[in-house]
PDB file of N, CA and C in Angstrom:
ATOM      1  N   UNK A   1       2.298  -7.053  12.721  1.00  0.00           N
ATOM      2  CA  UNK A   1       3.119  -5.883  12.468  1.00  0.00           C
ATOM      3  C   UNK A   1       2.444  -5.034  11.389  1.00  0.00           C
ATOM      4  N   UNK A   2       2.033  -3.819  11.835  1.00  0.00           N
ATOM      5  CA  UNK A   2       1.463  -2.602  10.529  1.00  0.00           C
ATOM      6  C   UNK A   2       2.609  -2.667   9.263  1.00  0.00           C
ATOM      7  N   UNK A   3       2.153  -2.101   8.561  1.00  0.00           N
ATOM      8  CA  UNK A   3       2.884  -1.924   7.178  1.00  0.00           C
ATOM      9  C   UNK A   3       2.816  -0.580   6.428  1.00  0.00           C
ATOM     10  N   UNK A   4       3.509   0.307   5.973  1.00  0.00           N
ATOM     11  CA  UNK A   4       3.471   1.460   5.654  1.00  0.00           C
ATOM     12  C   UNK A   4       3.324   1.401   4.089  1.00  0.00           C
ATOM     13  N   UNK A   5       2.174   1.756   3.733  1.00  0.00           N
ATOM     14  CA  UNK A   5       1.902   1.567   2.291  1.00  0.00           C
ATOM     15  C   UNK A   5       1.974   2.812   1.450  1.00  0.00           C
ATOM     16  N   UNK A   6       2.495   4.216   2.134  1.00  0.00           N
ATOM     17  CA  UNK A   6       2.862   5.321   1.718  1.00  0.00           C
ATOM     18  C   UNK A   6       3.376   5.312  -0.357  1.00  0.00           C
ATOM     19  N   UNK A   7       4.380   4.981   0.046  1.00  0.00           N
ATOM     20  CA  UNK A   7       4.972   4.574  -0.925  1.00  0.00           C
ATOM     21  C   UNK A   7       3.558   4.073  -1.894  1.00  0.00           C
ATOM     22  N   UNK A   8       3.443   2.844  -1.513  1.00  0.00           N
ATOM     23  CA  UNK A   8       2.380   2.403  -2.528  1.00  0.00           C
ATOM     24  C   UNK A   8       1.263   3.208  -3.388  1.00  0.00           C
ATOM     25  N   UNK A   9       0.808   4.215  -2.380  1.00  0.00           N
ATOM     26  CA  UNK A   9      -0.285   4.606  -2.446  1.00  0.00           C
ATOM     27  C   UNK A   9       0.575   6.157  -3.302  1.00  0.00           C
ATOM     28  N   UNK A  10       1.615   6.506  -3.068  1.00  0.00           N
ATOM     29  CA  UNK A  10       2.350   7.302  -4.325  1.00  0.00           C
ATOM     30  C   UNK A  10       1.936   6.729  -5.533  1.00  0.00           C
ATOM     31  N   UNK A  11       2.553   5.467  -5.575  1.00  0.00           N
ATOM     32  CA  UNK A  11       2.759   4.737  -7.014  1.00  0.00           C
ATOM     33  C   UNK A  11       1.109   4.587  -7.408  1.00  0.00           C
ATOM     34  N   UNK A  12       0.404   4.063  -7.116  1.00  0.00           N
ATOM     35  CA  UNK A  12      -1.241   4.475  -7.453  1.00  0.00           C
ATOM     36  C   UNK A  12      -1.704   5.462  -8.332  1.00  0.00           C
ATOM     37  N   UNK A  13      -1.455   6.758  -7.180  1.00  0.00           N
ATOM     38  CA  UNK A  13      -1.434   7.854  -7.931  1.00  0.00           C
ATOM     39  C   UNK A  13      -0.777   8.397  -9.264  1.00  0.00           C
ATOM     40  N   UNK A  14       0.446   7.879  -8.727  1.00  0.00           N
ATOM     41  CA  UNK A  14       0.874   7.953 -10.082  1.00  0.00           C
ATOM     42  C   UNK A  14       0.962   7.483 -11.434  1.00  0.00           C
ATOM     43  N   UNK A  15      -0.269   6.140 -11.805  1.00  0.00           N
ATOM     44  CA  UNK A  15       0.073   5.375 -12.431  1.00  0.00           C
ATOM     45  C   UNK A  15      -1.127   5.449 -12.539  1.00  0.00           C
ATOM     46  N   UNK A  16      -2.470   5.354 -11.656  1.00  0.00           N
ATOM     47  CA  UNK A  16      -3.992   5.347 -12.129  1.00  0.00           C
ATOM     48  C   UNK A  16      -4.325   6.569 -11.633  1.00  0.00           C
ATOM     49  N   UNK A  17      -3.827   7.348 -10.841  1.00  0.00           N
ATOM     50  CA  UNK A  17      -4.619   8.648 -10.614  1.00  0.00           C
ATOM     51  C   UNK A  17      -5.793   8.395  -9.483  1.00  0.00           C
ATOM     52  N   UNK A  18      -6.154   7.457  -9.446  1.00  0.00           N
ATOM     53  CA  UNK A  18      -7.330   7.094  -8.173  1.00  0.00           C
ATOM     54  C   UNK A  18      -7.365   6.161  -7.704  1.00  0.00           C
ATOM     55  N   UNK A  19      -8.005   6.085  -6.409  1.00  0.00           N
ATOM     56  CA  UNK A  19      -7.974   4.563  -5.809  1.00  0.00           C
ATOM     57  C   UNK A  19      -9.114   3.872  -6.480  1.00  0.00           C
ATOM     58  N   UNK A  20      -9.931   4.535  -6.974  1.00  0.00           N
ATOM     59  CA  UNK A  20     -11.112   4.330  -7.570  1.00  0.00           C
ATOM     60  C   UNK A  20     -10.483   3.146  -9.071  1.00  0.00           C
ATOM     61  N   UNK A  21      -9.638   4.323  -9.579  1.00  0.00           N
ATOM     62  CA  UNK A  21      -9.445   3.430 -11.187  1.00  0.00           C
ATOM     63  C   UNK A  21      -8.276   1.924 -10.894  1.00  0.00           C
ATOM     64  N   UNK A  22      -7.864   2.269  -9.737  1.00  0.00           N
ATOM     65  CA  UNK A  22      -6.524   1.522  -9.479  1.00  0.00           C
ATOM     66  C   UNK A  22      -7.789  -0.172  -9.092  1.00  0.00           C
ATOM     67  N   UNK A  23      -8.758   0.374  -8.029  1.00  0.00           N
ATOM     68  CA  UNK A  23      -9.161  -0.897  -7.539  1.00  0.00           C
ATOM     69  C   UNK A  23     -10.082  -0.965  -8.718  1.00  0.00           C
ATOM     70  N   UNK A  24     -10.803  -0.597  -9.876  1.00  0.00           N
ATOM     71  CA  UNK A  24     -11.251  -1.587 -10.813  1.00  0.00           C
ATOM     72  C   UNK A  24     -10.405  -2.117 -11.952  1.00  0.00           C
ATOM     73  N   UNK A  25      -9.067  -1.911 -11.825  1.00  0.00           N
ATOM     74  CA  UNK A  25      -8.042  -2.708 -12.258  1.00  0.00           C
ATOM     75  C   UNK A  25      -7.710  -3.821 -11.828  1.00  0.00           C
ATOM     76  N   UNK A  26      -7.897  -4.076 -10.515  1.00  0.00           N
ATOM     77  CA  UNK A  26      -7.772  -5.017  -9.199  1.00  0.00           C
ATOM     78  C   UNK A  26      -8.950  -5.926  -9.551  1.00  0.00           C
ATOM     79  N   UNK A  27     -10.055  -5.522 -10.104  1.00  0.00           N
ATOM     80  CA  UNK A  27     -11.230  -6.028  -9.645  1.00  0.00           C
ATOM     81  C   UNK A  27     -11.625  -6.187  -8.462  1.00  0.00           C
ATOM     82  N   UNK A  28     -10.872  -5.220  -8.087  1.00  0.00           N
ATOM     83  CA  UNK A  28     -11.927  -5.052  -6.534  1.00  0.00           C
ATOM     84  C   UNK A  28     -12.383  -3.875  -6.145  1.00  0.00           C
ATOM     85  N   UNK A  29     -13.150  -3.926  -4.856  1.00  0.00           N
ATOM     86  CA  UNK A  29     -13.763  -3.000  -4.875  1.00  0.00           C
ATOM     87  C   UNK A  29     -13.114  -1.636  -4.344  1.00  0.00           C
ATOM     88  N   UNK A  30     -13.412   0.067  -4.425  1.00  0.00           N
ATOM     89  CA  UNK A  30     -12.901   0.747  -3.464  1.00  0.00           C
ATOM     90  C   UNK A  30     -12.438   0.773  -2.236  1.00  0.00           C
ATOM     91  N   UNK A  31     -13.419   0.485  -1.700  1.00  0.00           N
ATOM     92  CA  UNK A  31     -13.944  -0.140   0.331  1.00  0.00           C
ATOM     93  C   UNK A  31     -12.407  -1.509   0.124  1.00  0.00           C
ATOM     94  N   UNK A  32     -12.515  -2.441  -0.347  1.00  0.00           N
ATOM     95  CA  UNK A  32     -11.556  -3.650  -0.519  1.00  0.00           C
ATOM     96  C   UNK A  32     -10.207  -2.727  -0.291  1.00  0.00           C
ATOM     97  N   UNK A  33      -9.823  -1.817  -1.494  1.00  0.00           N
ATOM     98  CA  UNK A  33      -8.443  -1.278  -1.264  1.00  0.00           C
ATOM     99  C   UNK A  33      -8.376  -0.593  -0.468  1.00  0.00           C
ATOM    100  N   UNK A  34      -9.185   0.368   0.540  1.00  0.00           N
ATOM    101  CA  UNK A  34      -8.801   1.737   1.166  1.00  0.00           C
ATOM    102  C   UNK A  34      -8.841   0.515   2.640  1.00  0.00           C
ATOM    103  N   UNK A  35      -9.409  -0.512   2.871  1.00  0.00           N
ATOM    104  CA  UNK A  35      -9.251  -1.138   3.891  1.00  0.00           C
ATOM    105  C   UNK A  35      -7.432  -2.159   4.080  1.00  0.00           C
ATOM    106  N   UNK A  36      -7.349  -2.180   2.809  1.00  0.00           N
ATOM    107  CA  UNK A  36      -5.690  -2.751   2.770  1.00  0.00           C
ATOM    108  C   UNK A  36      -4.651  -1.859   2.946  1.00  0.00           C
ATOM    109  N   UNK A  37      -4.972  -0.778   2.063  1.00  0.00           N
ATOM    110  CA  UNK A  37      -3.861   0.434   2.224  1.00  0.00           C
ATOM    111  C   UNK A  37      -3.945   1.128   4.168  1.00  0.00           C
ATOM    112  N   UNK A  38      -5.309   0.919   4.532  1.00  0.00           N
ATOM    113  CA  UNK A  38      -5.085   1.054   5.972  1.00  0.00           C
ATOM    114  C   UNK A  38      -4.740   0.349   6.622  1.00  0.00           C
ATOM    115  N   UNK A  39      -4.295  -0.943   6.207  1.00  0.00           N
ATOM    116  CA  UNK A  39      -3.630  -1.881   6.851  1.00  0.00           C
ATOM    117  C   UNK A  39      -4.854  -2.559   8.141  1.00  0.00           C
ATOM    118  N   UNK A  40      -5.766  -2.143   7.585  1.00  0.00           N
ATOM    119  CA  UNK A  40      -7.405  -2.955   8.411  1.00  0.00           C
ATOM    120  C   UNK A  40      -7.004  -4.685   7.677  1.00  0.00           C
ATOM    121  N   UNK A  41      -7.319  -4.758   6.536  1.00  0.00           N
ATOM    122  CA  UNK A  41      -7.073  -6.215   5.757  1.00  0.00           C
ATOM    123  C   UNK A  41      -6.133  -6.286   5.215  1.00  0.00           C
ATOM    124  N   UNK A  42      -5.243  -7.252   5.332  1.00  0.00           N
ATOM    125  CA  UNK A  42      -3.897  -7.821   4.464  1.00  0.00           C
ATOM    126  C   UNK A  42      -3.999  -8.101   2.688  1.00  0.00           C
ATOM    127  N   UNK A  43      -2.822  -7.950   2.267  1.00  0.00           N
ATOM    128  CA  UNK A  43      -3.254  -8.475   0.596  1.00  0.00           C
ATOM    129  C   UNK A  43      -2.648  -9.732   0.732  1.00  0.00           C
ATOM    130  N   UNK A  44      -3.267 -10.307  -0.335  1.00  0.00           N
ATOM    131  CA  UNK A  44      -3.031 -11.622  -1.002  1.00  0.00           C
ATOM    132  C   UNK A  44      -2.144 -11.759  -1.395  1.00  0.00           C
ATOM    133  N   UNK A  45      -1.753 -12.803  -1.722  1.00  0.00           N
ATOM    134  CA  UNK A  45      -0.111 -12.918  -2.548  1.00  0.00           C
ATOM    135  C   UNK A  45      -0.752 -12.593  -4.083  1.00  0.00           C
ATOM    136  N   UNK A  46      -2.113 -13.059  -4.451  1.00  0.00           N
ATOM    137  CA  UNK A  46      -2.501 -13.179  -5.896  1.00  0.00           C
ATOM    138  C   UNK A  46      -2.576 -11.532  -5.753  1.00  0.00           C
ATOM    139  N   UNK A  47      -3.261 -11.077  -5.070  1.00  0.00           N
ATOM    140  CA  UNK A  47      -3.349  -9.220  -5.100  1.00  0.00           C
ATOM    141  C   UNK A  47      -2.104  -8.573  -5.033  1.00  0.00           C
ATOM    142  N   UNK A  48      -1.088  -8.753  -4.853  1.00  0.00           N
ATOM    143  CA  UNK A  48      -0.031  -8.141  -4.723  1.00  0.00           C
ATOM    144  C   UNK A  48       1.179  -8.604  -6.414  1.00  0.00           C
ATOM    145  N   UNK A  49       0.750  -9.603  -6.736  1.00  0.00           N
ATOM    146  CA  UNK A  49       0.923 -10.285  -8.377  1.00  0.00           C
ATOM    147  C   UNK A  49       0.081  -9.384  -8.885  1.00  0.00           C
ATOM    148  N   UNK A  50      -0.702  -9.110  -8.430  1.00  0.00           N
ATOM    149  CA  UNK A  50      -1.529  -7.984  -9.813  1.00  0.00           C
ATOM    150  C   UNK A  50      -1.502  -6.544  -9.535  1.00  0.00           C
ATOM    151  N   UNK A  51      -1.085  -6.300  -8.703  1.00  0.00           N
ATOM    152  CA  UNK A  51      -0.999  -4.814  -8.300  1.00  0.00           C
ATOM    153  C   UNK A  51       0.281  -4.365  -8.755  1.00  0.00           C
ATOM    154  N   UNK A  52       1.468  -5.412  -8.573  1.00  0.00           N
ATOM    155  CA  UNK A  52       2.885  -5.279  -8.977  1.00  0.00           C
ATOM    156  C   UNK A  52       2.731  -5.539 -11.178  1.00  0.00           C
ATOM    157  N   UNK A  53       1.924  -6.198 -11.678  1.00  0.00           N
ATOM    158  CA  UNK A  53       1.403  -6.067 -13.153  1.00  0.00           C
ATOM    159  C   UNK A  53       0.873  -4.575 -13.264  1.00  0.00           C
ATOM    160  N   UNK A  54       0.051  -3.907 -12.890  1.00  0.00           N
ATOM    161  CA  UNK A  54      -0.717  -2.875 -12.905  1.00  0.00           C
ATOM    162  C   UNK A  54       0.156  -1.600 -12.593  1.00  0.00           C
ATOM    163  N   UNK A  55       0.945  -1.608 -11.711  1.00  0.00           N
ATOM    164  CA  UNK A  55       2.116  -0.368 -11.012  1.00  0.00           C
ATOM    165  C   UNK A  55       3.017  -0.886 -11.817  1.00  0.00           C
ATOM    166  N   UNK A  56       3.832  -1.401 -12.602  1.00  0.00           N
ATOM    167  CA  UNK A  56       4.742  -2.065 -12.592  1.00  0.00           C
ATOM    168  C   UNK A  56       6.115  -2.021 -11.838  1.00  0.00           C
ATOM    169  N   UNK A  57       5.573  -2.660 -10.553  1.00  0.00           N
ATOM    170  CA  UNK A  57       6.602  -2.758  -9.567  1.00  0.00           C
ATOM    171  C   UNK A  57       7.660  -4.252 -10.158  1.00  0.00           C
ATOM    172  N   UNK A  58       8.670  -4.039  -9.766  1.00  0.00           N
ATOM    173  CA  UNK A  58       9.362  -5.566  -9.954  1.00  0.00           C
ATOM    174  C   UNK A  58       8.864  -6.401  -8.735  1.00  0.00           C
ATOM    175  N   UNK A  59       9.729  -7.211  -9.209  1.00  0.00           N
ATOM    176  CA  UNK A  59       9.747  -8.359  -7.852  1.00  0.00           C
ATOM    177  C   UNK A  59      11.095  -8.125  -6.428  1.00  0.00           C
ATOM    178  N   UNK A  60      11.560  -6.655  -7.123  1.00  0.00           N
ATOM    179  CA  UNK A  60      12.728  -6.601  -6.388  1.00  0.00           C
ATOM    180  C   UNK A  60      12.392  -6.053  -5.079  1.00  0.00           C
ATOM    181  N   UNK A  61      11.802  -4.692  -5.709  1.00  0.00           N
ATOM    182  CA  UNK A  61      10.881  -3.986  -5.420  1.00  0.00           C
ATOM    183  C   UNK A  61       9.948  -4.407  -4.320  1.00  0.00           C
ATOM    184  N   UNK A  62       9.033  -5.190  -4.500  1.00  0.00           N
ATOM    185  CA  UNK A  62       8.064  -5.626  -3.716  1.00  0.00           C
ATOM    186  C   UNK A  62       8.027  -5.300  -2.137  1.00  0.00           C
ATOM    187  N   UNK A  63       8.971  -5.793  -1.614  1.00  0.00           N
ATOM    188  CA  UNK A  63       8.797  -5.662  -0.084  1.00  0.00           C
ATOM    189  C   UNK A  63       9.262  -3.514  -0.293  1.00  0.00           C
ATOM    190  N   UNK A  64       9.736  -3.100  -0.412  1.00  0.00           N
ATOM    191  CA  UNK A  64       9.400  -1.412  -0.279  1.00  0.00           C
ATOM    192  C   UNK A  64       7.900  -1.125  -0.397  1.00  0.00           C
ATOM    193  N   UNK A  65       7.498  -1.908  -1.418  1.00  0.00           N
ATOM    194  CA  UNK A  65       5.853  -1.298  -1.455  1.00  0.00           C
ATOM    195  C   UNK A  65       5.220  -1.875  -0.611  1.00  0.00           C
ATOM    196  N   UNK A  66       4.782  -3.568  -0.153  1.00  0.00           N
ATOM    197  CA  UNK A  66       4.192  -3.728   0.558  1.00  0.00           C
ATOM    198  C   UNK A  66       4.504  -4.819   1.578  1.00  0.00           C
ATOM    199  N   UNK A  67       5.837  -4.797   2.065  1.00  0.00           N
ATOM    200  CA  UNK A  67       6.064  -5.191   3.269  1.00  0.00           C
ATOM    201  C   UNK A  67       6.960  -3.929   4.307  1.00  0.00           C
ATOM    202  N   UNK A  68       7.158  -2.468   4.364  1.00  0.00           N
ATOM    203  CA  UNK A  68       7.457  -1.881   5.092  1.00  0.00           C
ATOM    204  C   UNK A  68       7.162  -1.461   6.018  1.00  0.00           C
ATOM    205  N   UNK A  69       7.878  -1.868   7.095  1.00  0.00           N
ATOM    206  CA  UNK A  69       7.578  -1.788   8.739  1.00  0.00           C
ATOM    207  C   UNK A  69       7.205  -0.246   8.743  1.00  0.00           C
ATOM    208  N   UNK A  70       6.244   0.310   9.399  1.00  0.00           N
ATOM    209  CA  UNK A  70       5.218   1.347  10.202  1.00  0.00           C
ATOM    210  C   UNK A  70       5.987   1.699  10.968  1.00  0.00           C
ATOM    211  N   UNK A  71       6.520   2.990  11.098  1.00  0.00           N
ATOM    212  CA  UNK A  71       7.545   3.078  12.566  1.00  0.00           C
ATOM    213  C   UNK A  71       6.577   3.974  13.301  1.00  0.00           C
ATOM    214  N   UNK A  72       6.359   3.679  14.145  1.00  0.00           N
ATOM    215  CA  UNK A  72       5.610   4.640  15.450  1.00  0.00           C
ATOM    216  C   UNK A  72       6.327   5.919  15.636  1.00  0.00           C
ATOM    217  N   UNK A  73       6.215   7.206  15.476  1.00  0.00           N
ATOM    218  CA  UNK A  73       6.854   8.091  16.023  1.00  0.00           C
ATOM    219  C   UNK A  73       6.868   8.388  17.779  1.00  0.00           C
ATOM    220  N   UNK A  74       7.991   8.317  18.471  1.00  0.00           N
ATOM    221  CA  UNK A  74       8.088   8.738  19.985  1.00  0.00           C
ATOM    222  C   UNK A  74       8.037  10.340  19.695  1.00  0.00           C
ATOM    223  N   UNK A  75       7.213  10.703  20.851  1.00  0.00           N
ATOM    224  CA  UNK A  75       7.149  12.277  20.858  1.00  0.00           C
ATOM    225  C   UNK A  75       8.630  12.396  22.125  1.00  0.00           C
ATOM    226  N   UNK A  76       8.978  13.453  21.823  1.00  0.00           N
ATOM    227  CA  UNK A  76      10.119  13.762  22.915  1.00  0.00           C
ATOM    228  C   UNK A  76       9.490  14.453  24.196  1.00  0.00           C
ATOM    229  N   UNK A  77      10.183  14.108  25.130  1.00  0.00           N
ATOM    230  CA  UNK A  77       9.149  14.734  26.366  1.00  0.00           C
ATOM    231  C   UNK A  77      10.372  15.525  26.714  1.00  0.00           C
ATOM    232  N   UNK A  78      10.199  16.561  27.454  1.00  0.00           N
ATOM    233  CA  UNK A  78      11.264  17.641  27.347  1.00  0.00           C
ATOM    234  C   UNK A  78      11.559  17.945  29.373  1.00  0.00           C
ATOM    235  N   UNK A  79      12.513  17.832  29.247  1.00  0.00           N
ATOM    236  CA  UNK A  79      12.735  18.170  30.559  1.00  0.00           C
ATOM    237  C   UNK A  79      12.539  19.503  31.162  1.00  0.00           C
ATOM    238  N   UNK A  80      12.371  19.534  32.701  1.00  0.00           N
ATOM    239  CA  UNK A  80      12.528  20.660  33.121  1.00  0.00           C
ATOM    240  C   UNK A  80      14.039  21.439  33.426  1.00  0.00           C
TER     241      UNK A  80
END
């Protein structure tokens, strides 16, 4: 199931200003985060403990940032 990291990637911005400063907070690399936030690679439970230290997300919190279901948009097809 995709995951919508929208949200997340707000809080980033808002808190490091780049994906750049956010992932050497992470100790990881750029390429590492822009492949998670695309939902190409999953995070860790330990990466998501430090990302929630770094954003300071709670634990309440957590699943809004990074367990939210991706909804596919249906286009409407229009009758004649």
């Amino acid at each position: 199931m995709p995951f919508d990291y929208r949200k997340l990637e707000g809080l980033v911005k808002e808190k490091c200003r780049t994906r750049a400063i956010f992932a050497y907070k992470m100790g990881l690399s750029e390429r590492s985060i822009s492949l998670k936030m695309n939902g190409k690679t999953q995070w860790k439970q330990t990466e998501i403990c430090t990302a929630c230290e770094i954003l300071g997300i709670s634990n309440e919190d957590i699943p809004k940032y990074f367990f939210d279901p991706k909804v596919q948009s249906v286009e409407h097809i229009k009758t004649a």
